[in-house]
C-alpha atoms as a PDB file:
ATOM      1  CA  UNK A   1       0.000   0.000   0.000  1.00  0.00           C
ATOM      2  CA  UNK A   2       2.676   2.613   0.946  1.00  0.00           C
ATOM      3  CA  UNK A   3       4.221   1.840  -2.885  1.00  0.00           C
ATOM      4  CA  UNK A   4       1.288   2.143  -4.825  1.00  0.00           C
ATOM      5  CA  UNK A   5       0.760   6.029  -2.753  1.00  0.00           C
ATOM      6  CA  UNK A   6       4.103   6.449  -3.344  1.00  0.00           C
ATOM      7  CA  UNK A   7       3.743   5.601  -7.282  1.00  0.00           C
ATOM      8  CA  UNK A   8       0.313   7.141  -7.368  1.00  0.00           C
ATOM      9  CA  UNK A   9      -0.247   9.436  -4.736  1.00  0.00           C
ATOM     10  CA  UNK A  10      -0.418  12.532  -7.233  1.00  0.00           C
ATOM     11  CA  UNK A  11      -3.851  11.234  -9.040  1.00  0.00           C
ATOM     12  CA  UNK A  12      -4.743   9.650  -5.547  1.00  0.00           C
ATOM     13  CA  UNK A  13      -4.812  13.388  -3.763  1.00  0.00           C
ATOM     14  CA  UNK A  14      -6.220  14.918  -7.055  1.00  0.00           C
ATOM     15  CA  UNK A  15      -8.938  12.570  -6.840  1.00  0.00           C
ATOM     16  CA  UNK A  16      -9.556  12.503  -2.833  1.00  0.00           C
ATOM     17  CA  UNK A  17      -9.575  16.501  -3.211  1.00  0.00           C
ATOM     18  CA  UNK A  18     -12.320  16.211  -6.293  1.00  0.00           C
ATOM     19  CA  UNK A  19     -14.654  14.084  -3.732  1.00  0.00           C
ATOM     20  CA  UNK A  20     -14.514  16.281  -0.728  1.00  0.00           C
ATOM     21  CA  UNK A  21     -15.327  19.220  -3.087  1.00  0.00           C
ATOM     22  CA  UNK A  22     -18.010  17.626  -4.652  1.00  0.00           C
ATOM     23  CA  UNK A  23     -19.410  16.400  -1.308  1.00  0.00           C
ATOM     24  CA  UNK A  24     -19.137  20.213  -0.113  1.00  0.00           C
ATOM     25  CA  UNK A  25     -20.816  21.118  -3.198  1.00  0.00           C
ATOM     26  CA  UNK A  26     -23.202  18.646  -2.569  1.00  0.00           C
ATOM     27  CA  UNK A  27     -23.793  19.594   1.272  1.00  0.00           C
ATOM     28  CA  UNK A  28     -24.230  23.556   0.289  1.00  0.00           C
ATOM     29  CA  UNK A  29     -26.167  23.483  -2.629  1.00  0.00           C
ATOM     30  CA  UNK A  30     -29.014  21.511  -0.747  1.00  0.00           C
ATOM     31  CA  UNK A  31     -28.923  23.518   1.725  1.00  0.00           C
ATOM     32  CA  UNK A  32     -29.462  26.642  -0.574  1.00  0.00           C
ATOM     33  CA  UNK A  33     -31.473  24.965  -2.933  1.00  0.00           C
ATOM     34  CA  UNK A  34     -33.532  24.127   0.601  1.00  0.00           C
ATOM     35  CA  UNK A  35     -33.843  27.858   1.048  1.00  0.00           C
ATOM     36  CA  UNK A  36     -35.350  28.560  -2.262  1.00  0.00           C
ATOM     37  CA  UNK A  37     -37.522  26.552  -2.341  1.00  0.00           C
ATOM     38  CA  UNK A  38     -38.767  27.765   1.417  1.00  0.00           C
ATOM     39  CA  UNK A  39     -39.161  30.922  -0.146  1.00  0.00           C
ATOM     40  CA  UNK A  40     -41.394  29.279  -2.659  1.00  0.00           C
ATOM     41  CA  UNK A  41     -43.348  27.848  -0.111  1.00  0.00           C
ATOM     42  CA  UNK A  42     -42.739  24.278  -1.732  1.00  0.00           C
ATOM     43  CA  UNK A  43     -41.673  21.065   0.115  1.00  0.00           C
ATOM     44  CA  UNK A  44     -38.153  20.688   0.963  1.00  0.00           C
ATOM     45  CA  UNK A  45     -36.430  17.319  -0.524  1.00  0.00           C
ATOM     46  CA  UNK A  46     -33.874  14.963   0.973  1.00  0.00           C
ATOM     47  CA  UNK A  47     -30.174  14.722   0.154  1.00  0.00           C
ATOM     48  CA  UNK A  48     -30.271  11.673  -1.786  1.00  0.00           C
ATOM     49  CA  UNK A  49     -32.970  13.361  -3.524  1.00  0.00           C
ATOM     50  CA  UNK A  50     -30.644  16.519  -4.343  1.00  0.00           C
ATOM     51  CA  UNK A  51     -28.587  14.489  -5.607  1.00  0.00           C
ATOM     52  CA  UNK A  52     -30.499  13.856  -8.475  1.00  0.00           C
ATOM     53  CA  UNK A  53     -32.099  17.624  -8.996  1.00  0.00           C
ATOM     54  CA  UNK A  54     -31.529  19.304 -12.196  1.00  0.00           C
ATOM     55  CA  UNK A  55     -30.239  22.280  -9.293  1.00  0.00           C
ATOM     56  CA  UNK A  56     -27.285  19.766  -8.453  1.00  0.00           C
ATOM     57  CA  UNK A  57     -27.149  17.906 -12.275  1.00  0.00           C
ATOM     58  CA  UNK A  58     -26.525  21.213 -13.868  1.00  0.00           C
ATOM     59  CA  UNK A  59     -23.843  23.118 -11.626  1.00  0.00           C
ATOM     60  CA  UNK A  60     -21.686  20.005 -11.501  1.00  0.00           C
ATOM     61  CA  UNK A  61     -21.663  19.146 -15.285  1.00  0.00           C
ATOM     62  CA  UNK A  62     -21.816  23.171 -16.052  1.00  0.00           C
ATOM     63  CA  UNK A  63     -18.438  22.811 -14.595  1.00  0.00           C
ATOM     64  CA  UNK A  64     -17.304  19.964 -15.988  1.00  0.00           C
ATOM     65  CA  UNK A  65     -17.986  20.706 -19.203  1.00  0.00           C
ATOM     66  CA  UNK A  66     -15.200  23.689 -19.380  1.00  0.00           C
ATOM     67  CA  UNK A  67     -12.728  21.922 -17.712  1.00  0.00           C
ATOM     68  CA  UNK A  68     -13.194  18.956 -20.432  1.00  0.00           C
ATOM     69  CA  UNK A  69     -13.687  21.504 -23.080  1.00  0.00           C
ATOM     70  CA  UNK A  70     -10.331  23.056 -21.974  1.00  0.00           C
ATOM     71  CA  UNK A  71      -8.034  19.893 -21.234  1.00  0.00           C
ATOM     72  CA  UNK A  72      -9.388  18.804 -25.453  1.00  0.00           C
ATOM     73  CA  UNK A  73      -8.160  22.055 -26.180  1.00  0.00           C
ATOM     74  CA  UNK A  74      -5.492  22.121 -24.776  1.00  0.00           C
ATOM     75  CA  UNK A  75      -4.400  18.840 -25.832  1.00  0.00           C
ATOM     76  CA  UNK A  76      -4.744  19.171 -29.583  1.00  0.00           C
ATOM     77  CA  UNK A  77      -3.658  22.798 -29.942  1.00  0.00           C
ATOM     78  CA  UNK A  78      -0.403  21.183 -28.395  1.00  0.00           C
ATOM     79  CA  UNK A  79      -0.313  18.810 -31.776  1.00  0.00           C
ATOM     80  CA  UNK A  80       0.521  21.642 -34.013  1.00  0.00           C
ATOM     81  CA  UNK A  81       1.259  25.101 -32.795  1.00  0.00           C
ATOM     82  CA  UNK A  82       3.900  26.353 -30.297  1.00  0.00           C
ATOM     83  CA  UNK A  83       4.703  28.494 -28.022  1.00  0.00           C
ATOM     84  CA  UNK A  84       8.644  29.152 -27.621  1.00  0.00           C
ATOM     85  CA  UNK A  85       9.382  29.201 -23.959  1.00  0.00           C
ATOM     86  CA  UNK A  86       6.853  26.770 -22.535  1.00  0.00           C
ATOM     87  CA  UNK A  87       7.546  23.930 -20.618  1.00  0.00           C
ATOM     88  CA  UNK A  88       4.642  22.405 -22.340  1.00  0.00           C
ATOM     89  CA  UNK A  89       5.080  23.050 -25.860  1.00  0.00           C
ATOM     90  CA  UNK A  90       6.713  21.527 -28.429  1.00  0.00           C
ATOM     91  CA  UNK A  91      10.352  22.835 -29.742  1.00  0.00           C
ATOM     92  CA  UNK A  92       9.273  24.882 -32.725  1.00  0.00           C
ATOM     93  CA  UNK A  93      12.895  24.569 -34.353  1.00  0.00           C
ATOM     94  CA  UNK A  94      13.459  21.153 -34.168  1.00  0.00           C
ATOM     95  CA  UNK A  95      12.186  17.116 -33.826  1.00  0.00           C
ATOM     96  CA  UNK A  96      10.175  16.459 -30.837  1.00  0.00           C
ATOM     97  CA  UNK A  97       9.607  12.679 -30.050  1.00  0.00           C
ATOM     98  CA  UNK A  98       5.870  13.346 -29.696  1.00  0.00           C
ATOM     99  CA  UNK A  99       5.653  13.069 -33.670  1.00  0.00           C
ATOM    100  CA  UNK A 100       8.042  10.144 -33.960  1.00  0.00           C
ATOM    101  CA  UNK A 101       6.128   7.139 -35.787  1.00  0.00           C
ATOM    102  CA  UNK A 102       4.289   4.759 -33.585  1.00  0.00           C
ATOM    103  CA  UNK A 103       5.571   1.925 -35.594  1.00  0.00           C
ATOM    104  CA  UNK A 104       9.264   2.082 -33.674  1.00  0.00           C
ATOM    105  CA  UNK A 105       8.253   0.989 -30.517  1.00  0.00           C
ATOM    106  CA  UNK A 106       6.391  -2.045 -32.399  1.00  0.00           C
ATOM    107  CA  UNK A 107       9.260  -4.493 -30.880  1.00  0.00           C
ATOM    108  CA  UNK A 108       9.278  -3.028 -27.585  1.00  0.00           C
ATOM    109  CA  UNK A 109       7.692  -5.568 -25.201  1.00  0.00           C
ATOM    110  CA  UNK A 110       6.700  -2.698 -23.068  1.00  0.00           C
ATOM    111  CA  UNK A 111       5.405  -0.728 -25.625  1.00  0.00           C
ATOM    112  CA  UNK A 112       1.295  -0.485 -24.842  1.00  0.00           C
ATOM    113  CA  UNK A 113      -0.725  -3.524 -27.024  1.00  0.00           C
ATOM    114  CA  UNK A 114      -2.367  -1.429 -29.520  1.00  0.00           C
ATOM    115  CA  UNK A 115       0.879  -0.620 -30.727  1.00  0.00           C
ATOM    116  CA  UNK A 116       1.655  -4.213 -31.285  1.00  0.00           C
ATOM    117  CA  UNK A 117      -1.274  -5.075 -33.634  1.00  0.00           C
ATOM    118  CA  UNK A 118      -1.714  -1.857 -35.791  1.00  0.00           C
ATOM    119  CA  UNK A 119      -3.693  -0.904 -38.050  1.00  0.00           C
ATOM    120  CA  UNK A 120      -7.145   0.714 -37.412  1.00  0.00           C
ATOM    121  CA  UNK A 121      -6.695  -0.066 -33.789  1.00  0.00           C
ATOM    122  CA  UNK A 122      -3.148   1.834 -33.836  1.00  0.00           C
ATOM    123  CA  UNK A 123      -4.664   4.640 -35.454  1.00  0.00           C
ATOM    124  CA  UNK A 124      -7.406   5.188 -33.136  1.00  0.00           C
ATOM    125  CA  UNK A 125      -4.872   4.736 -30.125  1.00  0.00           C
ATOM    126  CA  UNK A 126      -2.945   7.199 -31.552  1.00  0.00           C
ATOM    127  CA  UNK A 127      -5.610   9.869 -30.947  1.00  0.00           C
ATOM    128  CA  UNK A 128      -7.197   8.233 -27.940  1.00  0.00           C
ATOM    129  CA  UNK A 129      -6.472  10.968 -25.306  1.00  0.00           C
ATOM    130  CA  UNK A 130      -8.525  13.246 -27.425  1.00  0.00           C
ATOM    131  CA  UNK A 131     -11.043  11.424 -28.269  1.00  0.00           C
ATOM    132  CA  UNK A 132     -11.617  10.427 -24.801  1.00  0.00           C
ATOM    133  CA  UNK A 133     -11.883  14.462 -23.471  1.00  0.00           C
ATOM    134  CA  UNK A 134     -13.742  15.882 -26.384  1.00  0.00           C
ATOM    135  CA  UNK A 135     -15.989  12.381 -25.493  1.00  0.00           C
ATOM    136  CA  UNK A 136     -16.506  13.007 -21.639  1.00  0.00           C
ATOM    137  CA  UNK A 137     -16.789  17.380 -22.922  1.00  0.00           C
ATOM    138  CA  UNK A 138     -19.787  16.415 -25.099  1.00  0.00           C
ATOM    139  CA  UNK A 139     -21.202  13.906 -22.599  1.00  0.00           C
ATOM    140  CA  UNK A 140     -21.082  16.813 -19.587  1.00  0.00           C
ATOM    141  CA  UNK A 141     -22.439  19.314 -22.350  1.00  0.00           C
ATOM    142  CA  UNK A 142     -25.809  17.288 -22.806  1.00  0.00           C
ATOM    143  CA  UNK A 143     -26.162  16.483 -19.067  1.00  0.00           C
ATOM    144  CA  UNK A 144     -25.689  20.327 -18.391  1.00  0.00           C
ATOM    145  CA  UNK A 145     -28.059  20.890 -20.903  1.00  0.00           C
ATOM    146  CA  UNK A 146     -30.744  18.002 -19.534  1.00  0.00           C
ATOM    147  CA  UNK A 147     -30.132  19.326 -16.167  1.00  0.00           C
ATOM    148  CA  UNK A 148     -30.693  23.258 -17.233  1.00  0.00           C
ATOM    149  CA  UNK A 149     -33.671  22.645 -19.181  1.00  0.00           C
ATOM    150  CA  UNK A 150     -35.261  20.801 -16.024  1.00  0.00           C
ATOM    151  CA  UNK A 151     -34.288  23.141 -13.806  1.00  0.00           C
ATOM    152  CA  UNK A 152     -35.507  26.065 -15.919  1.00  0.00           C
ATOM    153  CA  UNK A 153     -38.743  24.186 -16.213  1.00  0.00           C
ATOM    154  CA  UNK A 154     -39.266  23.783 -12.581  1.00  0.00           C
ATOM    155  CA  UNK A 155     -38.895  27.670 -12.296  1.00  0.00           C
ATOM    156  CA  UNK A 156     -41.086  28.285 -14.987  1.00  0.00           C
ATOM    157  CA  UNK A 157     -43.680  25.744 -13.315  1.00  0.00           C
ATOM    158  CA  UNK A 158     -43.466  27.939  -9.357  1.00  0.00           C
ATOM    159  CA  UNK A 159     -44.132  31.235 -11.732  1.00  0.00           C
ATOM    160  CA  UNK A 160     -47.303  29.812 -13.493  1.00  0.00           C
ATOM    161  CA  UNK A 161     -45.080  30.009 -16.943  1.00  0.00           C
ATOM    162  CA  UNK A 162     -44.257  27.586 -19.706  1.00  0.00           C
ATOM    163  CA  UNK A 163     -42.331  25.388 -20.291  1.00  0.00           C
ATOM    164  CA  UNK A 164     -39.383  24.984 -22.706  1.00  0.00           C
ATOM    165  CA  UNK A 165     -37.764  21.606 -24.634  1.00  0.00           C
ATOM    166  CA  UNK A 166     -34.201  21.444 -24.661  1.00  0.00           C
ATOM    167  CA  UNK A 167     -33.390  22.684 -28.366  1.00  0.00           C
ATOM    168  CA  UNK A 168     -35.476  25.647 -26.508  1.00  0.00           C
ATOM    169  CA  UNK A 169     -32.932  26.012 -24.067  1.00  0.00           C
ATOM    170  CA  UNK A 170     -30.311  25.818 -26.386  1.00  0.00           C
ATOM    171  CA  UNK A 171     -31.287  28.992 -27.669  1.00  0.00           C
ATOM    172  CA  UNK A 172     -31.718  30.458 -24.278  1.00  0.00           C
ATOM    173  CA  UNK A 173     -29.254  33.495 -23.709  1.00  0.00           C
ATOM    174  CA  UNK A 174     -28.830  32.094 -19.922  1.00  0.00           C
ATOM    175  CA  UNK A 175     -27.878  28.934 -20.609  1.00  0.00           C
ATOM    176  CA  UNK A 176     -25.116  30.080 -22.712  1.00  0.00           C
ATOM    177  CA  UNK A 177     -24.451  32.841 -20.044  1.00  0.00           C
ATOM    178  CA  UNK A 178     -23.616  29.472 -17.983  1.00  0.00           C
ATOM    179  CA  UNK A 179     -21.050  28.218 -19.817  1.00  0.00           C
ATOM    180  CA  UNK A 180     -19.280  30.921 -21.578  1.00  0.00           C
ATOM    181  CA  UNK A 181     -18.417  32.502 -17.830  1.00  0.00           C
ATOM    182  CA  UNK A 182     -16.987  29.127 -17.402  1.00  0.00           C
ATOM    183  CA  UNK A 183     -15.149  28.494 -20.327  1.00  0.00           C
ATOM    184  CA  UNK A 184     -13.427  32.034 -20.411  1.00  0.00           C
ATOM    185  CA  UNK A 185     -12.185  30.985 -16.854  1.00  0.00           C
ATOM    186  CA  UNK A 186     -10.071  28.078 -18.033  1.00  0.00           C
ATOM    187  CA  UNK A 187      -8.952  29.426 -21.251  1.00  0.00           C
ATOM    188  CA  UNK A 188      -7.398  32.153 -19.408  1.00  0.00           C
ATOM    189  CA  UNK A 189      -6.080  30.250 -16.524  1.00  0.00           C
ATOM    190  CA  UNK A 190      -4.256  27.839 -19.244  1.00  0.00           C
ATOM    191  CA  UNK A 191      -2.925  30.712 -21.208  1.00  0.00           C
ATOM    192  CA  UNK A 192      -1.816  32.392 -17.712  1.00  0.00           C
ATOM    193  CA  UNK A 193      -0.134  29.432 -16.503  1.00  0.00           C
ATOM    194  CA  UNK A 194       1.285  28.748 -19.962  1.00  0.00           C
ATOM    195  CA  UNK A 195       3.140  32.084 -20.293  1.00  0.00           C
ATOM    196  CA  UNK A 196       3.961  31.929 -16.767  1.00  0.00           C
ATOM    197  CA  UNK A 197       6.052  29.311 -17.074  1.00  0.00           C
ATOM    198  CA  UNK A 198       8.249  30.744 -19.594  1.00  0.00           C
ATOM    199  CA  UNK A 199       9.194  33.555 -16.519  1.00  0.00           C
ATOM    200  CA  UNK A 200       8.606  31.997 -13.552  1.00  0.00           C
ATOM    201  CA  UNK A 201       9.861  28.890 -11.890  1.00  0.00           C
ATOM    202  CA  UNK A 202       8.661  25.856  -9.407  1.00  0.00           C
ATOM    203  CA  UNK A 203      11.522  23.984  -8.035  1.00  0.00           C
ATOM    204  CA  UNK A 204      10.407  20.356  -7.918  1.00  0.00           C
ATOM    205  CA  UNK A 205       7.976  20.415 -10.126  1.00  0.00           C
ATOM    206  CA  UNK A 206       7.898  18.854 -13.813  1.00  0.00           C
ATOM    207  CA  UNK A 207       5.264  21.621 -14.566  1.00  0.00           C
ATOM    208  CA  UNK A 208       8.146  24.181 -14.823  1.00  0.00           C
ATOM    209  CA  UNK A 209      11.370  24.185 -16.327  1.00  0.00           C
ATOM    210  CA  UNK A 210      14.560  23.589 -14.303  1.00  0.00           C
ATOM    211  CA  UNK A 211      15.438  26.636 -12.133  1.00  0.00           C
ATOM    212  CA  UNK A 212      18.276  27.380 -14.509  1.00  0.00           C
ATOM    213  CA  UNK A 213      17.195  26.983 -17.343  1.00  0.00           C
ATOM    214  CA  UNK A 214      16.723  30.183 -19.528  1.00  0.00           C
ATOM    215  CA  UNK A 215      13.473  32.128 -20.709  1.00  0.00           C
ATOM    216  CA  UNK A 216      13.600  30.753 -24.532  1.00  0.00           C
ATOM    217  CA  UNK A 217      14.382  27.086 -23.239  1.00  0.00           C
ATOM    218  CA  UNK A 218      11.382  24.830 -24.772  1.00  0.00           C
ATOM    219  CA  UNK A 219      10.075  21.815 -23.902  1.00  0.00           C
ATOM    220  CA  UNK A 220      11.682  19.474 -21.336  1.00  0.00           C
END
């Protein structure tokens, strides 16, 4: 056990810190979403219950959706343009092992399997990582979307409105209002952290370059 922390205790923290915010967002947001609907002089529902609102549904996959949209970005942007300086970019003047052929490692027993067979499956493999994040971006768009529409409809219903399908809502202004404040968040904390590094420095860490290295440095 003390290995496998040791070996994995980055994704194991990431991940431990991802459930207690989510529980806290949990825990809050019924407690507010309690509130309103106090004020609406409507029955209060149980935490279980919030779990599956459209009031929790759509603020978690509102913000899932950017960061998925943002990590897809990020991730093929990275394929073809550069930015000298980066830690995280590709060396514009020169080969970068990122774009070597697949085919090389084919011998390597530790190579992973896909690159052992080929073919279609290669291909695919080759392209994996972002097709898995534009995937899970597109899968956290419809279920903020699902969740939006039936929260907007459960408004509309305490206000003696109408209702609205979700093509409707995908033509409401405040449904895009949700995402684009979230999507302008991580672009610009990617491009700040980007050009950061190029200045700035974190011992220790293989998000920056090494301490000495200079500004126009590229790459690792």
């Amino acid at each position: 056990m003390r290995r496998f922390l040791r070996d994995n205790g980055l994704s194991v923290t990431l991940f431990f810190l991802f459930a207690v915010s989510l529980a806290g967002q949990a825990i809050t947001g019924w407690r507010a979403h309690a509130e309103e609907l106090r004020l609406h002089e409507l029955p209060t529902i149980g935490f279980l219950a919030y779990m599956g609102s459209s009031h929790f549904i759509s603020a978690v996959f509102e913000n899932w959706e950017s960061e998925f949209l943002q990590m897809a970005t990020y991730v093929l942007l990275t394929v073809f343009l550069f930015q000298k300086g980066a830690s995280e970019s590709k060396k514009p003047d020169e080969g970068n092992p990122e774009d070597e052929s697949p085919s090389a490692k084919r011998d390597d027993p530790e190579a992973p399997w896909p690159v052992h067979r080929g073919g279609l499956l290669l291909k695919l493999y080759s392209h994996s990582l972002s097709i898995a994040l534009v995937a899970l971006f597109m899968l956290s768009f419809w279920l903020h979307l699902a969740g939006s529409t039936r929260r907007m409809n459960e408004e509309a219903l305490w206000h003696g409105q109408p209702t609205q399908t979700m093509a409707e809502t995908l033509t409401d202004a405040e449904f895009w209002f949700e995402s684009f404040q979230n999507w302008q968040s991580e672009f610009l904390s990617i491009g700040v952290l980007l050009v950061l590094g190029i200045y700035l420095r974190e011992r220790g860490s293989p998000e920056s370059k090494p301490v000495g290295s200079p500004h126009a440095a590229t790459g690792h």
